[in-house]
Protein backbone atom coordinates (compact mmCIF):
# COMPACT_ATOMS: atom_id res chain seq x y z
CA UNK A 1 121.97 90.75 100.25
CA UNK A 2 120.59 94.38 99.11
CA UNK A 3 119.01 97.30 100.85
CA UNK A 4 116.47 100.06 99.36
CA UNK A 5 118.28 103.55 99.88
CA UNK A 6 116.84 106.93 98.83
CA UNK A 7 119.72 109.00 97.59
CA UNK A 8 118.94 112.48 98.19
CA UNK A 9 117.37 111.46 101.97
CA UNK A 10 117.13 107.61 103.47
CA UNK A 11 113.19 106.90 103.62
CA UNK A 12 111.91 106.61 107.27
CA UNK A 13 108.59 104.54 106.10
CA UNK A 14 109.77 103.45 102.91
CA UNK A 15 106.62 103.44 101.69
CA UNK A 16 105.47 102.15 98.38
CA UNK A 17 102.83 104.47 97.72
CA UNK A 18 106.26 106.53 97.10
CA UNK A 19 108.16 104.01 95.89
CA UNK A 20 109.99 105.19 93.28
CA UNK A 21 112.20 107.98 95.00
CA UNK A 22 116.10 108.15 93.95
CA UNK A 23 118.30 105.21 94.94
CA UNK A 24 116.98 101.85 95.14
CA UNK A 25 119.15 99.16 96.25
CA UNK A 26 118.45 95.59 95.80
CA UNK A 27 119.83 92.09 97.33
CA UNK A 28 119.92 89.49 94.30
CA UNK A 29 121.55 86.27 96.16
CA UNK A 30 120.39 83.54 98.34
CA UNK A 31 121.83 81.93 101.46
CA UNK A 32 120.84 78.26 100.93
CA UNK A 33 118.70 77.22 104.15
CA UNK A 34 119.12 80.63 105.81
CA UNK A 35 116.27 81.01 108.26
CA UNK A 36 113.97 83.94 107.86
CA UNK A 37 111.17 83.55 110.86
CA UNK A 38 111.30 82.10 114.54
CA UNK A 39 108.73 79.97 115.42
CA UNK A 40 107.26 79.75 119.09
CA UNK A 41 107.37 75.99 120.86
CA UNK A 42 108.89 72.91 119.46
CA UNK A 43 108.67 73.46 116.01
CA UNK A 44 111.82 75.75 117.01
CA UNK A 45 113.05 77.38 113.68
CA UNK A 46 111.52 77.07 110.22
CA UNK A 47 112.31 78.44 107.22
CA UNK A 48 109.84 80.72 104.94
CA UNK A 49 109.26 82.18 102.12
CA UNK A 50 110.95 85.98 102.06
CA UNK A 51 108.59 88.13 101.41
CA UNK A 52 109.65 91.94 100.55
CA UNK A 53 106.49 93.19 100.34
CA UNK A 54 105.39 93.78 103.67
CA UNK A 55 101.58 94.42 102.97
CA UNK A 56 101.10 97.36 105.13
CA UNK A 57 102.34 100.03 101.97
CA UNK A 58 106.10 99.33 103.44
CA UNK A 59 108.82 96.98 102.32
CA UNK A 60 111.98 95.91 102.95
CA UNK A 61 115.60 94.51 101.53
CA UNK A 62 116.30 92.82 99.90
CA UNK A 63 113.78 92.73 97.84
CA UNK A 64 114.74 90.00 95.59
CA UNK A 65 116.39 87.33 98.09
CA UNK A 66 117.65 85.10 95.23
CA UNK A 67 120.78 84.77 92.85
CA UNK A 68 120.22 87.40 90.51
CA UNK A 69 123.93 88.74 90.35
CA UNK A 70 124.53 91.70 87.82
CA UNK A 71 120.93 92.60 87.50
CA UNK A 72 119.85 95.10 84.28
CA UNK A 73 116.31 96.88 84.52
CA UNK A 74 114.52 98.38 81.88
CA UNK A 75 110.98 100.08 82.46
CA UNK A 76 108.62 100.36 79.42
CA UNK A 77 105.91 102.17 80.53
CA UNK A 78 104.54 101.48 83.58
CA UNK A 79 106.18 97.94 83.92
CA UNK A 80 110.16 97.00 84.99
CA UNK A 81 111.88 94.22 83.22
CA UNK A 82 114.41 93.01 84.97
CA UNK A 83 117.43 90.12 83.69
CA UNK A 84 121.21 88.96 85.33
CA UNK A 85 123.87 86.83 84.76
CA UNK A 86 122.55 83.30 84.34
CA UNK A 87 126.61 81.73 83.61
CA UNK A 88 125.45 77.96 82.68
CA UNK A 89 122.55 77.73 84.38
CA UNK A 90 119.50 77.25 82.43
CA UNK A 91 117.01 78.89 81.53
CA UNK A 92 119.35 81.28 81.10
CA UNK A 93 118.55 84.64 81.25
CA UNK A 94 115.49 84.68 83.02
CA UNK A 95 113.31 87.87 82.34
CA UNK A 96 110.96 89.38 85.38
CA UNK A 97 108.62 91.85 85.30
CA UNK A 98 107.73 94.18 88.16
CA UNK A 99 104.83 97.10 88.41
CA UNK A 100 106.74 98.52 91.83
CA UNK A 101 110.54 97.25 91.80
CA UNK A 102 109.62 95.21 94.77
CA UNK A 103 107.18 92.29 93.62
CA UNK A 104 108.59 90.74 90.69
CA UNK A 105 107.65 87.98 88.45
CA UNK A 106 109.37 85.40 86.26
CA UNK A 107 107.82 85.98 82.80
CA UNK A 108 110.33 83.88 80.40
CA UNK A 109 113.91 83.57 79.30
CA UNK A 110 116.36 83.84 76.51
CA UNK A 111 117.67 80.68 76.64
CA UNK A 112 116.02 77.19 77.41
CA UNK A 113 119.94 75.96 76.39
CA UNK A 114 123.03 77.66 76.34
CA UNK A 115 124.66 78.26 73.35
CA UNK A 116 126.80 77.09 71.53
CA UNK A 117 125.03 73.79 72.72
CA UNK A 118 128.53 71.11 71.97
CA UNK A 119 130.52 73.71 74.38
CA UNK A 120 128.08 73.95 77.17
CA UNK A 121 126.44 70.33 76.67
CA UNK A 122 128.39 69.88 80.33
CA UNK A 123 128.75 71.89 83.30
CA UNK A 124 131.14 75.48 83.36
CA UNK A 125 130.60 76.74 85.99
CA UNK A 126 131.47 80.49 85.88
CA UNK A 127 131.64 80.31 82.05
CA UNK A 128 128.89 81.28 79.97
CA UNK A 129 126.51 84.49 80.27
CA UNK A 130 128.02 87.15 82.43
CA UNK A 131 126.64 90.55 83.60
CA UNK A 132 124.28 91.00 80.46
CA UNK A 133 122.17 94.70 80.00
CA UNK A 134 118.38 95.29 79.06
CA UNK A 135 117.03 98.01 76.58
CA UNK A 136 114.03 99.15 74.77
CA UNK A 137 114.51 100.79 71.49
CA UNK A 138 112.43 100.98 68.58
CA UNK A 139 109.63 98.93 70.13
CA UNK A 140 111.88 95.96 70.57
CA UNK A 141 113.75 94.55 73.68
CA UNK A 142 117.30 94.28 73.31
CA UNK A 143 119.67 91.89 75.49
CA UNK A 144 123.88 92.69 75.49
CA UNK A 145 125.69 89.76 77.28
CA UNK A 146 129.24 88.62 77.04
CA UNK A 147 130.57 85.50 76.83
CA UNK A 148 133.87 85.82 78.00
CA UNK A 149 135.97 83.48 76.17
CA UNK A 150 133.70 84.05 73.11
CA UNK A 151 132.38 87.67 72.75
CA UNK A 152 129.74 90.03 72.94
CA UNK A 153 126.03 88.90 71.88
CA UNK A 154 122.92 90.64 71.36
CA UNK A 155 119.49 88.87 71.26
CA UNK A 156 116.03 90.49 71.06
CA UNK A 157 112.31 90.27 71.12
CA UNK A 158 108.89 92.13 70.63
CA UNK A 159 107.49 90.36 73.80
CA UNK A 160 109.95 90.28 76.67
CA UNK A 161 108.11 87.16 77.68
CA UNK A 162 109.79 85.64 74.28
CA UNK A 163 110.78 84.26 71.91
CA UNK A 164 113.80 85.76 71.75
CA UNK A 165 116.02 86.00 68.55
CA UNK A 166 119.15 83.42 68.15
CA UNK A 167 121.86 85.27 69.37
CA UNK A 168 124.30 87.46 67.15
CA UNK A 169 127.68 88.18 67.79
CA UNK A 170 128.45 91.88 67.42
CA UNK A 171 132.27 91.12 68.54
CA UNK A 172 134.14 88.10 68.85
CA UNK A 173 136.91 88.64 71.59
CA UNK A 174 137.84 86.87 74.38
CA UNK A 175 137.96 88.64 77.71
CA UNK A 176 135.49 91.54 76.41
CA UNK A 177 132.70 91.59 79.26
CA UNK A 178 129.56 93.48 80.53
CA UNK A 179 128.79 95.58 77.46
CA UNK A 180 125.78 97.99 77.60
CA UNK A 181 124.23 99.71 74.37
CA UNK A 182 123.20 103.27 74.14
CA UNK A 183 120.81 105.13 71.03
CA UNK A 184 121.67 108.30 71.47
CA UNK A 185 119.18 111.36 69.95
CA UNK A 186 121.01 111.64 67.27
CA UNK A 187 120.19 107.89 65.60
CA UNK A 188 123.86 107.18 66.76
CA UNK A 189 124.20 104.02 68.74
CA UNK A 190 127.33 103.63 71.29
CA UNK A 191 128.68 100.09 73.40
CA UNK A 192 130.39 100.67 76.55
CA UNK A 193 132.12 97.78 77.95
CA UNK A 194 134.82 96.44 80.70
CA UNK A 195 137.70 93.76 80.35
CA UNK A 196 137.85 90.53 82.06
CA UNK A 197 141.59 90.61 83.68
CA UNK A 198 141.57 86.41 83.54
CA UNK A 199 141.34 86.37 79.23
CA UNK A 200 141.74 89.87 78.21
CA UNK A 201 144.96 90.52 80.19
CA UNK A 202 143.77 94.13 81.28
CA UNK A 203 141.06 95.14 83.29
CA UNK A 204 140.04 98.32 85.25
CA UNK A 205 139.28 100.31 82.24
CA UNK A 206 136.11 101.15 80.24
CA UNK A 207 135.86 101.54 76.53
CA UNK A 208 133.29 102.71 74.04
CA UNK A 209 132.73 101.32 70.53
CA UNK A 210 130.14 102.78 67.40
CA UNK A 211 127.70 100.54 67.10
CA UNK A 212 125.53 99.97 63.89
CA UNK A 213 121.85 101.48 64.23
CA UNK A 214 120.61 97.75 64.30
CA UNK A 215 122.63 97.40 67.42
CA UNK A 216 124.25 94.50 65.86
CA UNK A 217 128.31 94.93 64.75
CA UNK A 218 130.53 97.34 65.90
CA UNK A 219 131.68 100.76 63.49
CA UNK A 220 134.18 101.49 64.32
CA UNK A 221 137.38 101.14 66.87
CA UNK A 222 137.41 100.71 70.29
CA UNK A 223 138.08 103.67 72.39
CA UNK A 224 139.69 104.31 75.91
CA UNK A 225 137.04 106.73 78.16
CA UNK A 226 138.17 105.60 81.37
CA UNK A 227 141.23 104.40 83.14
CA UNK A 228 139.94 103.19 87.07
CA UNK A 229 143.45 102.11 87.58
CA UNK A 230 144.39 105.19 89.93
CA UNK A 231 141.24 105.27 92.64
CA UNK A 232 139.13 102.20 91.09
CA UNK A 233 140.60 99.27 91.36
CA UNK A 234 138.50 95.96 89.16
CA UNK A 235 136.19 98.55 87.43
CA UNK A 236 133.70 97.08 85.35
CA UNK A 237 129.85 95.96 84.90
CA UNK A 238 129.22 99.71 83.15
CA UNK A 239 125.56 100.91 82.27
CA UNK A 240 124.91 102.80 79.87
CA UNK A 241 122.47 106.71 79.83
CA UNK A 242 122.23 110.21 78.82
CA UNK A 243 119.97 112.44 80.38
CA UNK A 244 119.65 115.91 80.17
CA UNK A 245 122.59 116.18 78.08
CA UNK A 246 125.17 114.29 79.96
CA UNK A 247 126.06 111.01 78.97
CA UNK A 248 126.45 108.72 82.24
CA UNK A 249 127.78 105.27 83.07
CA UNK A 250 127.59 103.83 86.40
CA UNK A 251 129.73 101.27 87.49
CA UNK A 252 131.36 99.32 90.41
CA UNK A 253 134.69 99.03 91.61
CA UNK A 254 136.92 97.53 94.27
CA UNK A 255 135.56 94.36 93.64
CA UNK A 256 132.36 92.45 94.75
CA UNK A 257 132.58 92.43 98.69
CA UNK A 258 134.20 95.97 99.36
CA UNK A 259 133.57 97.58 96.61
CA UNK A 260 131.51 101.08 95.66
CA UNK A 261 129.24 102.59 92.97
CA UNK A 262 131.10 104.70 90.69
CA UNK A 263 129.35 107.69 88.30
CA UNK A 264 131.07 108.88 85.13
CA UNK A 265 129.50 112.09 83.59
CA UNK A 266 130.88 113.72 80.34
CA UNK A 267 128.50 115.97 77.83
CA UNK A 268 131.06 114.25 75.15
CA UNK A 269 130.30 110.36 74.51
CA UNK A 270 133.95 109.64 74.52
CA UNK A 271 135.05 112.03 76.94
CA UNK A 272 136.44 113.23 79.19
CA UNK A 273 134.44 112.05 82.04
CA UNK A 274 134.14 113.45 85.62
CA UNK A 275 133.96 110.82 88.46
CA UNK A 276 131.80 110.45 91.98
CA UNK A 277 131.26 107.88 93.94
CA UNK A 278 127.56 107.97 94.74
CA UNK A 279 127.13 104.85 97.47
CA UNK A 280 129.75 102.96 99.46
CA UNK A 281 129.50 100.87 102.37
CA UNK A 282 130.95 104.38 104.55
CA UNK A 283 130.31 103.65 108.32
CA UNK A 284 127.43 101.01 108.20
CA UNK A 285 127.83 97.02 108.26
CA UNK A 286 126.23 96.97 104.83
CA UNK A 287 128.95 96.26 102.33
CA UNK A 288 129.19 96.53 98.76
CA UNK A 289 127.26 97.83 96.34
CA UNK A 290 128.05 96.32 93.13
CA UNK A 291 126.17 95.85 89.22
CA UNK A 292 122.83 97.39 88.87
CA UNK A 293 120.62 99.60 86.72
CA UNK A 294 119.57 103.11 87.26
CA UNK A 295 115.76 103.26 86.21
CA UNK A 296 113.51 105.99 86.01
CA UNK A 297 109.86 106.21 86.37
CA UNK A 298 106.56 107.56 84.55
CA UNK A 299 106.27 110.31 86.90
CA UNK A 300 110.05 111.29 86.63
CA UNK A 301 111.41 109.39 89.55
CA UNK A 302 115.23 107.53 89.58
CA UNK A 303 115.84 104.62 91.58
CA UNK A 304 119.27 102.54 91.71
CA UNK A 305 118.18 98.80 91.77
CA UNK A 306 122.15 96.69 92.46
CA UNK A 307 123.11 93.39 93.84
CA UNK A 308 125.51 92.86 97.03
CA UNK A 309 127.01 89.69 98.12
């Protein structure tokens, strides 16, 4: 499950009318059958629908209560566009759309099969689309997943509601996972990604790769920014941003369960980067922040939107 933090201060209304503060936090998994309202006389417990919204200009978390592990956000405008590892499951890559980060809707999805269709034609599960990441560049929605045995993929689409492009593999690799894109100012275009320890052999580091303006092959060779092997144990799922001049990628380590929210800063694209942890499970029974998307706002506010198991 997930919880709604605000970074600089923890909201004490957690209102929505100021919803979009620093650090938003949200639960992306569902406990089959788990009970979510006690009803009075024989009808004894029964479950409902969870509802974050709580209709009164307050919410709470999580505020998707559903398996959306890995989540990516993008907002365009006024609207958030949310997508997560799908693995075999289809539709895969389900796309929702949110005005407030807390009501979301399922709009479409990549995939109504997962490709290559003779590989996944029967269940694997745990194969297939891992953490994938959302962008908006050049009027057109962009989608990064991994396969891990296969590669990294990029899809995209003019309406995020679909159709989506047949996917294109911008690097065939096995054990290459959660890659991100970035288009920097300059027209240059970067792709951070992680290592899956069970193909690649290595994990715990991040690397960064040119990528073609198109977003669609890599440049150039892959390059070593960060080495999590000291402090950060099973780094990975990195996202991808530069603000203000600092490039930034945020991702988890010390694994699903127990792990924290690591932030990289560097005003160099390769490096060196400084490190902070920014949220950890500290002193409180809520454990784990893991994958998310930092997302800002119209009006200039930045919320952290994550899954937790």
């Amino acid at each position: 499950m997930g919880i709604l933090f605000r970074a600089a201060s923890q909201l004490a209304d957690q209102r929505l009318s100021r919803l979009l503060a620093l650090l938003l936090g949200v639960g992306c998994l569902l406990l089959p059958g788990r009970t979510t309202a006690q009803v009075a006389g024989s009808a004894g417990t029964l479950s409902q629908v969870w509802v974050p919204d709580l209709g009164n200009g307050t919410y709470k978390n999580p505020v998707l209560y559903a398996d959306y592990s890995d989540p990516d956000v993008v907002r365009v405008g006024s609207d958030f566009y949310l997508t997560s590892s799908s693995f075999n499951a289809v539709p895969g890559l389900q796309i929702l759309r949110s005005k407030d980060l807390v009501n979301w809707t399922i709009i479409g999805a990549v995939f109504q099969a997962q490709p290559p269709l003779a590989r996944y034609a029967l269940p694997q599960h745990g194969n297939g689309v891992w953490a994938p990441a959302i962008r908006y560049h050049n009027q057109e929605f962009y989608i990064y997943y991994p396969d891990p045995d296969l590669g990294i993929f990029v899809t995209k689409a003019k309406n995020p509601a679909g159709p989506w492009s047949a996917p294109v593999c911008v690097k065939q690799a096995s054990g290459w996972i959660d890659p991100c894109p970035l288009w920097d100012t300059d027209d240059r275009a970067y792709l951070v990604h992680g290592f899956a320890g069970s193909r690649a052999g290595i994990k715990t580091i991040l690397a960064v790769s040119p990528l073609s303006a198109d977003g669609q092959r890599l440049t150039g060779p892959d390059a070593l920014v960060f080495d999590g092997h000291a402090a950060h144990p099973t780094l990975e799922g990195p996202k991808f941003y530069k603000r203000h001049g600092y490039y930034y990628i945020f991702a988890p380590a010390g694994g699903v369960p127990t792990g924290w929210q690591l932030v990289l800063r560097s005003k160099n694209v390769y490096g060196p980067y400084e490190e902070r942890i920014v949220l950890d499970q500290g002193k409180t029974s809520i454990n784990g922040p893991h994958q998310g998307a930092w997302v800002d706002t119209d009006a200039g506010e930045d919320w952290f939107l994550h899954f937790q198991d």
